[in-house]
C-alpha atoms as a PDB file:
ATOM      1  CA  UNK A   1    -145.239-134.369  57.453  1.00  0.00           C
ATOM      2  CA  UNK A   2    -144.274-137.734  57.581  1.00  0.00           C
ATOM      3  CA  UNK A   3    -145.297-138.425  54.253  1.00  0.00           C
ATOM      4  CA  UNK A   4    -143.520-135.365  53.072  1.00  0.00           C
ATOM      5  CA  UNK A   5    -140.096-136.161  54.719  1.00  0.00           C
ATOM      6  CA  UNK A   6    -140.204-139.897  52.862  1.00  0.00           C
ATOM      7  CA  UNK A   7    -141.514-137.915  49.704  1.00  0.00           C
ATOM      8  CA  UNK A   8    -137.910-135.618  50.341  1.00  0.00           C
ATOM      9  CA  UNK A   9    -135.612-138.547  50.680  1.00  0.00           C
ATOM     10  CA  UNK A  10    -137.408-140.769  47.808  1.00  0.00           C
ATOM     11  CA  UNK A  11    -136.264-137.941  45.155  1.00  0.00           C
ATOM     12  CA  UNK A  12    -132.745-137.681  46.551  1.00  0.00           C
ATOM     13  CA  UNK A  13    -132.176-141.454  46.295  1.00  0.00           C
ATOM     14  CA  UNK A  14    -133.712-141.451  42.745  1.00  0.00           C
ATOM     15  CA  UNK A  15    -131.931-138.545  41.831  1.00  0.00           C
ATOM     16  CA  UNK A  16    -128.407-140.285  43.204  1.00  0.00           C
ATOM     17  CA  UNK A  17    -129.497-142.858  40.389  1.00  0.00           C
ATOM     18  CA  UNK A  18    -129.978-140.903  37.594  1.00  0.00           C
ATOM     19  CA  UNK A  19    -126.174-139.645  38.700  1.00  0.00           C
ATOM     20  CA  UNK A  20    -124.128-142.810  39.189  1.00  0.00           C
ATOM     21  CA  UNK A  21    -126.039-143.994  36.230  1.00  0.00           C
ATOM     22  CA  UNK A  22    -124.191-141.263  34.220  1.00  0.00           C
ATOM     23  CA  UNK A  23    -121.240-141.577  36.010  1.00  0.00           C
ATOM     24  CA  UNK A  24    -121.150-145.602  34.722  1.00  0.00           C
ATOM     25  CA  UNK A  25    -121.705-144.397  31.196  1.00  0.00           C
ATOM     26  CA  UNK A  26    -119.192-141.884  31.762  1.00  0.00           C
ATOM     27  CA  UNK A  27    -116.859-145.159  32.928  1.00  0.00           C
ATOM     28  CA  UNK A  28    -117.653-146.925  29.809  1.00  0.00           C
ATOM     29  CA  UNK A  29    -120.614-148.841  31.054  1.00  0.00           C
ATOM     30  CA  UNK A  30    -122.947-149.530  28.296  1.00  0.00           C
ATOM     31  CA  UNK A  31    -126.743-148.518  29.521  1.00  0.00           C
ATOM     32  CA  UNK A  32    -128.099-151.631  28.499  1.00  0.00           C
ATOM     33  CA  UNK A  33    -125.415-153.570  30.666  1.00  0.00           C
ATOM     34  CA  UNK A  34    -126.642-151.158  33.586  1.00  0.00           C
ATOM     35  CA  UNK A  35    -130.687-151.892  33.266  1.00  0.00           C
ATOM     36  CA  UNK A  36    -129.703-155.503  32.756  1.00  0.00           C
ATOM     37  CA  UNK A  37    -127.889-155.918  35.728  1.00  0.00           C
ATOM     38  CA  UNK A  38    -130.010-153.401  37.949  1.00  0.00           C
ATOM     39  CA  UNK A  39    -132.637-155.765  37.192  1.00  0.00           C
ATOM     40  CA  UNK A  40    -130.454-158.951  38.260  1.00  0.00           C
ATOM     41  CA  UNK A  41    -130.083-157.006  41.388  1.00  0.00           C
ATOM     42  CA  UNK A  42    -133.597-155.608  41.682  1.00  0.00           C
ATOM     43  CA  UNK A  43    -136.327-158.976  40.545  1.00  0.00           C
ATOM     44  CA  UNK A  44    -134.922-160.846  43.509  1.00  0.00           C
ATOM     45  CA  UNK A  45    -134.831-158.370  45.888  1.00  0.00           C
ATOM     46  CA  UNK A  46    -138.752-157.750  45.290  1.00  0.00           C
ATOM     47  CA  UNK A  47    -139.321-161.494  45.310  1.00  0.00           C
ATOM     48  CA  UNK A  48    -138.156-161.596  48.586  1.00  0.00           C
ATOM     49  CA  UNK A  49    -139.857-158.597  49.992  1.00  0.00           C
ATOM     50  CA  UNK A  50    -143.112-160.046  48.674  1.00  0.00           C
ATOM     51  CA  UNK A  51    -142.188-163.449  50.160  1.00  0.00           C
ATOM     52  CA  UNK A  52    -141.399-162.424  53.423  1.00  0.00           C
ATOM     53  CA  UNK A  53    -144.807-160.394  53.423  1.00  0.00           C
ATOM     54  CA  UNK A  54    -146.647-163.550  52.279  1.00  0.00           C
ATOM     55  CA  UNK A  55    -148.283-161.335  49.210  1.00  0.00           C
ATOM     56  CA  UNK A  56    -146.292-163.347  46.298  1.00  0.00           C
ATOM     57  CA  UNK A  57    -149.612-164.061  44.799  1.00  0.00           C
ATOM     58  CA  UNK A  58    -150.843-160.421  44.155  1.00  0.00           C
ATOM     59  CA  UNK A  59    -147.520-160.085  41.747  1.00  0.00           C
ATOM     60  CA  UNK A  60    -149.748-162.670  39.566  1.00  0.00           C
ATOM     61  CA  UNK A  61    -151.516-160.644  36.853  1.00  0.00           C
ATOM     62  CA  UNK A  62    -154.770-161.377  35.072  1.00  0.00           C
ATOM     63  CA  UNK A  63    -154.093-159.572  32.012  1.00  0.00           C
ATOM     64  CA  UNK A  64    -150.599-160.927  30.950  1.00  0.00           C
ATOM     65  CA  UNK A  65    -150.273-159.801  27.350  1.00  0.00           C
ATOM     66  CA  UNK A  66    -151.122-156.221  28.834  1.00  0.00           C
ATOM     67  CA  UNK A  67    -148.347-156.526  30.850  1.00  0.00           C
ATOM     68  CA  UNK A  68    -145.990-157.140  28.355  1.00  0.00           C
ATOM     69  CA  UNK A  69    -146.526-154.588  26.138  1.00  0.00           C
ATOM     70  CA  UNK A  70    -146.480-152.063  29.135  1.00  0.00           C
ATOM     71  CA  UNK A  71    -143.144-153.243  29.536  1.00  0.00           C
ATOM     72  CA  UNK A  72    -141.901-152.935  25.832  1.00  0.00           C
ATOM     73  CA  UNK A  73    -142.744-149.579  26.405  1.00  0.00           C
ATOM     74  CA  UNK A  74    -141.837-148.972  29.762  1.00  0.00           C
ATOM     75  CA  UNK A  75    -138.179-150.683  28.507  1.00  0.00           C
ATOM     76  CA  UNK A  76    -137.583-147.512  26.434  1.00  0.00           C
ATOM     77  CA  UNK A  77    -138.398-144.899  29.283  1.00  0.00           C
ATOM     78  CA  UNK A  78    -135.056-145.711  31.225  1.00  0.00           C
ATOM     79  CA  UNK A  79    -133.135-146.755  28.397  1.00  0.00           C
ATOM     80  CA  UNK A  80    -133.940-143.126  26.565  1.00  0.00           C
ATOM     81  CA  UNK A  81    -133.864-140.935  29.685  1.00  0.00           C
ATOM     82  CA  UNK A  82    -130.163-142.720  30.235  1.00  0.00           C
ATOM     83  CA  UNK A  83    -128.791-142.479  27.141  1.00  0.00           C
ATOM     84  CA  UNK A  84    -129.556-138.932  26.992  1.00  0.00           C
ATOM     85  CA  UNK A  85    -127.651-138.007  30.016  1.00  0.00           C
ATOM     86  CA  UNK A  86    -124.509-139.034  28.635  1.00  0.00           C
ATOM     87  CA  UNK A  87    -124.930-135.857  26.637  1.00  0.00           C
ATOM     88  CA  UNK A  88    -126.613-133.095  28.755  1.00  0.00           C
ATOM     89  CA  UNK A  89    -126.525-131.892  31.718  1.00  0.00           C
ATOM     90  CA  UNK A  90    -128.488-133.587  34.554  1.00  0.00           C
ATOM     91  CA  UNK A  91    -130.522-130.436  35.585  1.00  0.00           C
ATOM     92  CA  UNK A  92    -131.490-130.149  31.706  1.00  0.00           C
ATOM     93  CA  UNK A  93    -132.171-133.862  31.910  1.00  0.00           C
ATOM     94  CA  UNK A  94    -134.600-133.734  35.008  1.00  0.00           C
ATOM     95  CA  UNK A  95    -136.416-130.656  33.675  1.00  0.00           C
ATOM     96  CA  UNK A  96    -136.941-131.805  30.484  1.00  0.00           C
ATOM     97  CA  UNK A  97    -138.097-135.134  31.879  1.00  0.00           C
ATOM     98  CA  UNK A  98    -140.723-133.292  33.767  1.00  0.00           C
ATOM     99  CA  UNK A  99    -142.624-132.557  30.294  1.00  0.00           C
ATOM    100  CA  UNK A 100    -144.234-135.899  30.889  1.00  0.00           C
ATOM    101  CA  UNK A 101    -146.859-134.399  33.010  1.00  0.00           C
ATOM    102  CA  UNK A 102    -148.029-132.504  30.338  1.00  0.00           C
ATOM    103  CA  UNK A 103    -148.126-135.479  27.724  1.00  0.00           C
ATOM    104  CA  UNK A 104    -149.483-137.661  30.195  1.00  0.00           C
ATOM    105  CA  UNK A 105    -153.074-134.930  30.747  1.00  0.00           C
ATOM    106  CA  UNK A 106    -152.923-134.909  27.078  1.00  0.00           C
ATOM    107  CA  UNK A 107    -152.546-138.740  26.381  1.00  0.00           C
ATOM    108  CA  UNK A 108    -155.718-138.945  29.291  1.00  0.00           C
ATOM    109  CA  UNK A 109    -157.976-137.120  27.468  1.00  0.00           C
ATOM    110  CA  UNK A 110    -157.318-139.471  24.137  1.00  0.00           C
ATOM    111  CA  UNK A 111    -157.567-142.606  26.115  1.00  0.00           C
ATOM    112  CA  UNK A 112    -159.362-142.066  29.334  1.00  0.00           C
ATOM    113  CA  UNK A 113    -161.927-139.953  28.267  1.00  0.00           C
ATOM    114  CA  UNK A 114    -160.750-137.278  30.770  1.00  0.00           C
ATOM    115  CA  UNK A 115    -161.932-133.635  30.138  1.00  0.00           C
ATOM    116  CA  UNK A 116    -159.388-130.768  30.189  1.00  0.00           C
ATOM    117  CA  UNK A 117    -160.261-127.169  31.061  1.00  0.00           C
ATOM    118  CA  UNK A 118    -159.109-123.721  30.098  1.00  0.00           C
ATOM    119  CA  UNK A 119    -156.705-123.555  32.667  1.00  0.00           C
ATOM    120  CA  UNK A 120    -155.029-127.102  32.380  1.00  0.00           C
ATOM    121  CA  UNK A 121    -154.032-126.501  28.462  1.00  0.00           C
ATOM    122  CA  UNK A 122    -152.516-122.766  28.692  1.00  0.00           C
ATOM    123  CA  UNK A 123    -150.673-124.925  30.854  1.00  0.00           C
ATOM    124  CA  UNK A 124    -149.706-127.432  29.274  1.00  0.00           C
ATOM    125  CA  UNK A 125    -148.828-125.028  26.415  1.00  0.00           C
ATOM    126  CA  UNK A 126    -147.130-123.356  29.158  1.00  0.00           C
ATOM    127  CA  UNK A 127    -145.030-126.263  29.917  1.00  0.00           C
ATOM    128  CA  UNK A 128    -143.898-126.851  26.631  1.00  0.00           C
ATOM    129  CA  UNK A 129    -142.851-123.805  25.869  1.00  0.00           C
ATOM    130  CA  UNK A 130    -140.676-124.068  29.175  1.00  0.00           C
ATOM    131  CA  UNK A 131    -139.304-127.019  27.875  1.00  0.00           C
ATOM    132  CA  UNK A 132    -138.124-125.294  24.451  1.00  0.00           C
ATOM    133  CA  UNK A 133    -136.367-122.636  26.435  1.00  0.00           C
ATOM    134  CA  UNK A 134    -134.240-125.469  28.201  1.00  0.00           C
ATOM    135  CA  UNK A 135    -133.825-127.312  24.828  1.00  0.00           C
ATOM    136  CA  UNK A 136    -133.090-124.030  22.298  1.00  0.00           C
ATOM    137  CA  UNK A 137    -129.636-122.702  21.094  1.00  0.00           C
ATOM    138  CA  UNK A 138    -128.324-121.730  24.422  1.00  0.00           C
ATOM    139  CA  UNK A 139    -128.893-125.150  26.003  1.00  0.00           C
ATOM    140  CA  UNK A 140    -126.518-127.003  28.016  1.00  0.00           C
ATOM    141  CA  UNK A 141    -125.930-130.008  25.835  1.00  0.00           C
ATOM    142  CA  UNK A 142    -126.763-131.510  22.337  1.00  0.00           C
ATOM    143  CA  UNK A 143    -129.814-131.612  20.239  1.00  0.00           C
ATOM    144  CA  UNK A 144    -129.792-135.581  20.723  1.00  0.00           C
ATOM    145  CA  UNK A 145    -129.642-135.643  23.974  1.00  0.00           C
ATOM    146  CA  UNK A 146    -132.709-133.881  24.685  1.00  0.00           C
ATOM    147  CA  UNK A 147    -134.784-135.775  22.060  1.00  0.00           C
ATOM    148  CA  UNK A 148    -133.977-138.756  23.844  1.00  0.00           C
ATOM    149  CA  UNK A 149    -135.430-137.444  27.036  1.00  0.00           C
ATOM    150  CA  UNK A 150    -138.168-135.925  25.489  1.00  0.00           C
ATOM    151  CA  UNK A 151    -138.753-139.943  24.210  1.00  0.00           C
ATOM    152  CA  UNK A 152    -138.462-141.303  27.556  1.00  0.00           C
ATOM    153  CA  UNK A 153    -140.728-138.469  28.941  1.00  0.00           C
ATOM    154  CA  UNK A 154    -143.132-139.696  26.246  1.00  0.00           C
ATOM    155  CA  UNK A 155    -143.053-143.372  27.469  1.00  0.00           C
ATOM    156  CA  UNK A 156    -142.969-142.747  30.946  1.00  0.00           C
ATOM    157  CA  UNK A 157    -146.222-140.826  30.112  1.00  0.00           C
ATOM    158  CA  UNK A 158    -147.516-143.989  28.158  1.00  0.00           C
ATOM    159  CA  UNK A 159    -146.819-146.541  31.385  1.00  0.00           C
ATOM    160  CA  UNK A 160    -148.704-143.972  33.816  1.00  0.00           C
ATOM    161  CA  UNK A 161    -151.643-144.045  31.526  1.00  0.00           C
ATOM    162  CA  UNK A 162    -151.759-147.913  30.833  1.00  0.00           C
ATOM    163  CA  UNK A 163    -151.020-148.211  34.678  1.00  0.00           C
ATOM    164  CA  UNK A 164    -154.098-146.212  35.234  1.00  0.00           C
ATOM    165  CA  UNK A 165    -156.079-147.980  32.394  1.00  0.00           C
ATOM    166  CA  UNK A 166    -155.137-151.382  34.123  1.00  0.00           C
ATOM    167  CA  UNK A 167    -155.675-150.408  37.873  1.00  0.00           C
ATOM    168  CA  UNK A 168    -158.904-151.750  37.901  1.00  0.00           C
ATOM    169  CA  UNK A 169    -158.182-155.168  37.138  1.00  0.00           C
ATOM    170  CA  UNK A 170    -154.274-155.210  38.216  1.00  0.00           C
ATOM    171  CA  UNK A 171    -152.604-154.326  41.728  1.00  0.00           C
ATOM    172  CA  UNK A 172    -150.044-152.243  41.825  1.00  0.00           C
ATOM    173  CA  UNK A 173    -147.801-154.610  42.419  1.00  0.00           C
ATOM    174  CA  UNK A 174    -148.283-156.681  39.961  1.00  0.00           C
ATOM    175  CA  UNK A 175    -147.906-153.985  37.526  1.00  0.00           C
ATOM    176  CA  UNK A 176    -144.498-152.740  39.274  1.00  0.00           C
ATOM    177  CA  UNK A 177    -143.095-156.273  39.454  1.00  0.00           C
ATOM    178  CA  UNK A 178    -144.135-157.122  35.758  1.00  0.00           C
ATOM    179  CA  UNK A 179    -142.415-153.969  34.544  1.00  0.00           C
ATOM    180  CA  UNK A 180    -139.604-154.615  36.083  1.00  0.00           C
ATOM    181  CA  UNK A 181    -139.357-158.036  35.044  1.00  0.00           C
ATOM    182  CA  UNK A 182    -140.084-156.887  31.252  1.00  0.00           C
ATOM    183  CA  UNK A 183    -137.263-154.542  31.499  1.00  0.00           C
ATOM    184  CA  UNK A 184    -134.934-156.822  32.794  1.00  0.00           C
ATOM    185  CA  UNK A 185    -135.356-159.530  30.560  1.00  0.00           C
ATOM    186  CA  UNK A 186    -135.049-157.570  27.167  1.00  0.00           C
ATOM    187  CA  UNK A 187    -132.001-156.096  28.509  1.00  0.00           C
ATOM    188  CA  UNK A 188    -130.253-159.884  29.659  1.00  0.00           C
ATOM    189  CA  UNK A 189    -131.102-160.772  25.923  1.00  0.00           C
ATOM    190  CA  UNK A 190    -129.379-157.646  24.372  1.00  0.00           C
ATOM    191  CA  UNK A 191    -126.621-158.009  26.875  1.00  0.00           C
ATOM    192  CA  UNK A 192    -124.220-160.167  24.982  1.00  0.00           C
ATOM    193  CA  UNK A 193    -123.858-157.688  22.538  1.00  0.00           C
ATOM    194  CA  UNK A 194    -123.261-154.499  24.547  1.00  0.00           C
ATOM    195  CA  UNK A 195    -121.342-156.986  27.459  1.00  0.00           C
ATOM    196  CA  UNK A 196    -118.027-154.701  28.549  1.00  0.00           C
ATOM    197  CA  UNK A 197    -116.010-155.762  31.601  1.00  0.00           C
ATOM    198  CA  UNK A 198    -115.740-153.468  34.404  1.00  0.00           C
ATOM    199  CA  UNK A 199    -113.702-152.537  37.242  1.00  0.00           C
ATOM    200  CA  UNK A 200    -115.176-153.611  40.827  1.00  0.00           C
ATOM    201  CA  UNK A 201    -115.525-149.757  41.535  1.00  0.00           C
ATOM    202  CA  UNK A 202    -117.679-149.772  38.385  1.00  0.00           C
ATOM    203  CA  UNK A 203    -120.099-152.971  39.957  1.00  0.00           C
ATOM    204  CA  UNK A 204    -120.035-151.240  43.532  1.00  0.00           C
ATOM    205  CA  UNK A 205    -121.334-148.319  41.935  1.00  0.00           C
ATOM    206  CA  UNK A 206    -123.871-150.295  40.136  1.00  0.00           C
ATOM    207  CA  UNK A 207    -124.926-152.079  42.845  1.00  0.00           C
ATOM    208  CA  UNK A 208    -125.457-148.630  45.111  1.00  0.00           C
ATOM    209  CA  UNK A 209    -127.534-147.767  41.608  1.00  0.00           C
ATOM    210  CA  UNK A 210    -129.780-150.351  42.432  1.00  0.00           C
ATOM    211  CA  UNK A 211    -130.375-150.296  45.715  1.00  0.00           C
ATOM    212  CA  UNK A 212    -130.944-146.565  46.021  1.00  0.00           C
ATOM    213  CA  UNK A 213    -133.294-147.343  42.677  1.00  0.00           C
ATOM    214  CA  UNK A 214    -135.116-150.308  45.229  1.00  0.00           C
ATOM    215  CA  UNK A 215    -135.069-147.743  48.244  1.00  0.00           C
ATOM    216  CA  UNK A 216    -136.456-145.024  46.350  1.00  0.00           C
ATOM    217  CA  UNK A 217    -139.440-146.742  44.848  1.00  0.00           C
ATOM    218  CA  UNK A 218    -140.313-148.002  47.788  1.00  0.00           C
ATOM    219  CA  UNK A 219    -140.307-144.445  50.060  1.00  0.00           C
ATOM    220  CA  UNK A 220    -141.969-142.938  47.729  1.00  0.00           C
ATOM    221  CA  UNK A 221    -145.162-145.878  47.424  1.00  0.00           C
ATOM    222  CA  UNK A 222    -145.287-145.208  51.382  1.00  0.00           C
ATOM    223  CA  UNK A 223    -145.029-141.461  51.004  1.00  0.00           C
ATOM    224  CA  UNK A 224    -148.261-141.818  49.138  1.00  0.00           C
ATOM    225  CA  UNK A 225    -149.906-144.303  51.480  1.00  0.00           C
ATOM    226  CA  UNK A 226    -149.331-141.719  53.965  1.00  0.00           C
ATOM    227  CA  UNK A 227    -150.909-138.709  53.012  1.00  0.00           C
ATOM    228  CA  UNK A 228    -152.801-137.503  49.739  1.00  0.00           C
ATOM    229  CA  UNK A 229    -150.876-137.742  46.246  1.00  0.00           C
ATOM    230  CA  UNK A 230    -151.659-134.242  45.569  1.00  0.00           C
ATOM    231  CA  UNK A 231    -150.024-132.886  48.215  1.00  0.00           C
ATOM    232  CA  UNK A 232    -147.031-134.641  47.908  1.00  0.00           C
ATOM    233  CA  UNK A 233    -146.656-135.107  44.481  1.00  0.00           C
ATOM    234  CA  UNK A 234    -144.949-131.144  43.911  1.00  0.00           C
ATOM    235  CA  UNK A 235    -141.761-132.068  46.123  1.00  0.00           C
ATOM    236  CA  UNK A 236    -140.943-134.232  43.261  1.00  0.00           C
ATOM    237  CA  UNK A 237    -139.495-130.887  41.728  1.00  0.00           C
ATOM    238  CA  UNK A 238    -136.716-130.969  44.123  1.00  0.00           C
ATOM    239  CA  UNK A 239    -135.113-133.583  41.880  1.00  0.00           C
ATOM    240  CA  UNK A 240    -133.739-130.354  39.762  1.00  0.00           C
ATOM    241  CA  UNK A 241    -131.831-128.805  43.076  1.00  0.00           C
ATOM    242  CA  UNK A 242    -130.676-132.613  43.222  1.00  0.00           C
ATOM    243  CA  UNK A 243    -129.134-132.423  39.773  1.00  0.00           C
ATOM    244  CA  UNK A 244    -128.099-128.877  39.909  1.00  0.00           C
ATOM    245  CA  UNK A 245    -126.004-129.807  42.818  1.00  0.00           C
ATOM    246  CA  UNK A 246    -124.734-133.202  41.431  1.00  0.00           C
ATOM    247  CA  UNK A 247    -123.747-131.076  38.624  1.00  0.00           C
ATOM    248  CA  UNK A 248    -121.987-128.297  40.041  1.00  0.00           C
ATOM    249  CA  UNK A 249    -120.012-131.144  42.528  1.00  0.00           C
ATOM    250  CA  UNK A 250    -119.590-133.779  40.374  1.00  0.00           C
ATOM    251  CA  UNK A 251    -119.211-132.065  36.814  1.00  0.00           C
ATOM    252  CA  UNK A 252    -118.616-128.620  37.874  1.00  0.00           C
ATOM    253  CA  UNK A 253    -121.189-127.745  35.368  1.00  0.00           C
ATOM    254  CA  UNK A 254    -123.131-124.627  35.763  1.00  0.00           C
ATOM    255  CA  UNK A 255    -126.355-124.660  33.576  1.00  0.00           C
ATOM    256  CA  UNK A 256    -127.316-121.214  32.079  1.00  0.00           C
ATOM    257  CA  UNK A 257    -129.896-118.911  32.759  1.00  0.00           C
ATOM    258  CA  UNK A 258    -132.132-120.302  30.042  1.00  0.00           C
ATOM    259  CA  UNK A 259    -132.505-123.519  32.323  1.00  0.00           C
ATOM    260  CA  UNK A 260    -133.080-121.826  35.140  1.00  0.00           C
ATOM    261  CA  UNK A 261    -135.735-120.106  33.253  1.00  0.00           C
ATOM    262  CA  UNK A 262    -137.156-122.812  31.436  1.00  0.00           C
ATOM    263  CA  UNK A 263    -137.304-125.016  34.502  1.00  0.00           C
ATOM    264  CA  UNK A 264    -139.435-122.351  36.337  1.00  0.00           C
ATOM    265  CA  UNK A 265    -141.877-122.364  33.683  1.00  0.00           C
ATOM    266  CA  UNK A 266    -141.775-126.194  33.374  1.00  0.00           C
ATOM    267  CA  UNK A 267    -142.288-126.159  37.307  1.00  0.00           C
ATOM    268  CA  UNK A 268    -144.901-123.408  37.589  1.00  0.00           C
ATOM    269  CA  UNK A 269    -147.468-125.081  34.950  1.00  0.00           C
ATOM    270  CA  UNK A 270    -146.769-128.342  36.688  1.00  0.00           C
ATOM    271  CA  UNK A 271    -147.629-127.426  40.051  1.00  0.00           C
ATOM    272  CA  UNK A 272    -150.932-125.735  38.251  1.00  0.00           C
ATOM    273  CA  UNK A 273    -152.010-128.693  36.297  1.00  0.00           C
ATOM    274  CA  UNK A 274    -151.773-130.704  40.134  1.00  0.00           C
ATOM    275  CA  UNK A 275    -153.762-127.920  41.842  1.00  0.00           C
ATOM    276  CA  UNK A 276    -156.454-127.383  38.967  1.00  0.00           C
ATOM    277  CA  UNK A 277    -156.750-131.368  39.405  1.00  0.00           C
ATOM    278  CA  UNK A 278    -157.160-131.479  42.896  1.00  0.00           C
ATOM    279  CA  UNK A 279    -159.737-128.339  42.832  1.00  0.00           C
ATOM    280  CA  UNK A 280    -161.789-130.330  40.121  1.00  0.00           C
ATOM    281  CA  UNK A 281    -161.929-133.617  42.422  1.00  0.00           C
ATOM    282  CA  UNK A 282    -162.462-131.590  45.280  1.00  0.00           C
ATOM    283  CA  UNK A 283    -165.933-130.182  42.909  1.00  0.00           C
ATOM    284  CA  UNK A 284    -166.938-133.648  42.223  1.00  0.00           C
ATOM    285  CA  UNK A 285    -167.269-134.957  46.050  1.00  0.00           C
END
């Protein structure tokens, strides 16, 4: 329960990201300024943490060109997912982002050598056909915004997989610390030419973006130290009641039924594709 209840709170700080990060853009923040200075905020913050434990050295990795290009990737996950919220709504946004479970099963059996049953593709097909309802002609928002999701959904899925495809030589903190790192140093050297002052309102706002970023992370890596990833892992799907009430309060924006539709088909084949993969581990003990 107590791994449930951290689970809970994890996706509402993450979710009050994704919001003042649109609310920034909305200000006139560019989203490059935002990842660059979330990461200003964010690399020393986990420096100290890791200090203060004494575990500095296990941010050292032993495959460092790996790391990079995990991050050149993992760069355009947030950058995408942000600049298509500018342009949809956030419950579109969230479901639509939730189509990387499905490319991530797919991209596992291509470079993990995982096998996929019956039941796991109907549902990915399932998924994706969920994800077309949100996107088709009665969606919330434009065409460009949900292709630029649907490209950070696609390289969120790729840093899972090379996450996974590292783990055995990498910790995880070294692999959270590097992306991070990665992320924020391609967006410092962009940031000259997206640079746009802001109000302090703007910067308080970016700096309760970062922390609630920091806290989120971090709830949810102790969520799943205290009970199984499986069982947690479907309360991530409360991030759509998060957006569909930041949108309603914030942008008084009521998404149509075709969301609502979509998202339960999105939802439903994601929940399967989790159970059918804890049933087969549960086979294999």
């Amino acid at each position: 329960m107590h791994g449930i209840a951290l689970m809970l709170i994890a996706i509402g700080l993450l979710s009050g990201m994704d919001a003042i990060a649109k609310i920034l853009m909305q200000g006139g923040m560019p989203a490059i300024q935002i990842l660059a200075l979330r990461s200003v905020i964010i690399i020393p913050l986990l420096l100290s943490v890791f200090a203060l434990k004494g575990n500095l050295a296990t941010l050292k990795p032993t495959r460092p060109v790996w790391h990079l290009g995990r991050g050149l990737i993992g760069f355009v996950a947030p950058l995408t997912f942000f600049l298509g919220i500018q342009l949809i709504p956030l419950t579109d946004a969230v479901t639509v982002s939730f189509s990387a479970i499905f490319i991530i099963t797919l991209l596992s059996i291509v470079f993990l050598g995982e096998k996929v049953g019956i039941h796991r593709w109907i549902s990915i097909l399932t998924g994706f056909i969920g994800v077309m309802v949100v996107i088709g002609p009665k969606g919330g928002g434009e065409l460009m915004g949900y292709t630029l999701v649907l490209t950070g959904s696609v390289a969120y899925a790729i840093l899972f997989i090379s996450g996974r495809y590292l783990s055995d030589t990498e910790s995880v903190s070294s692999l959270v610390f590097s992306f991070n790192l990665t992320v924020g140093l391609i967006s410092l050297c962009l940031l000259p030419f997206f640079w746009q002052a802001q109000s302090l309102e703007q910067y308080g706002l970016l700096l309760c973006l970062a922390l609630f970023a920091v806290c989120g992370h971090h709830l949810m890596t102790l969520a799943v130290s205290l009970a199984e990833a499986s069982l947690i892992a479907p309360f991530e799907y409360t991030a759509v009641l998060w957006a569909l009430g930041f949108d309603l309060l914030i942008w008084q924006v009521v998404p149509p039924m075709s969301t609502a539709i979509g998202a339960a088909i999105v939802i439903s084949s994601g929940l399967y594709i989790v159970y059918r993969e804890r049933a087969n581990e549960t086979q294999s003990i």
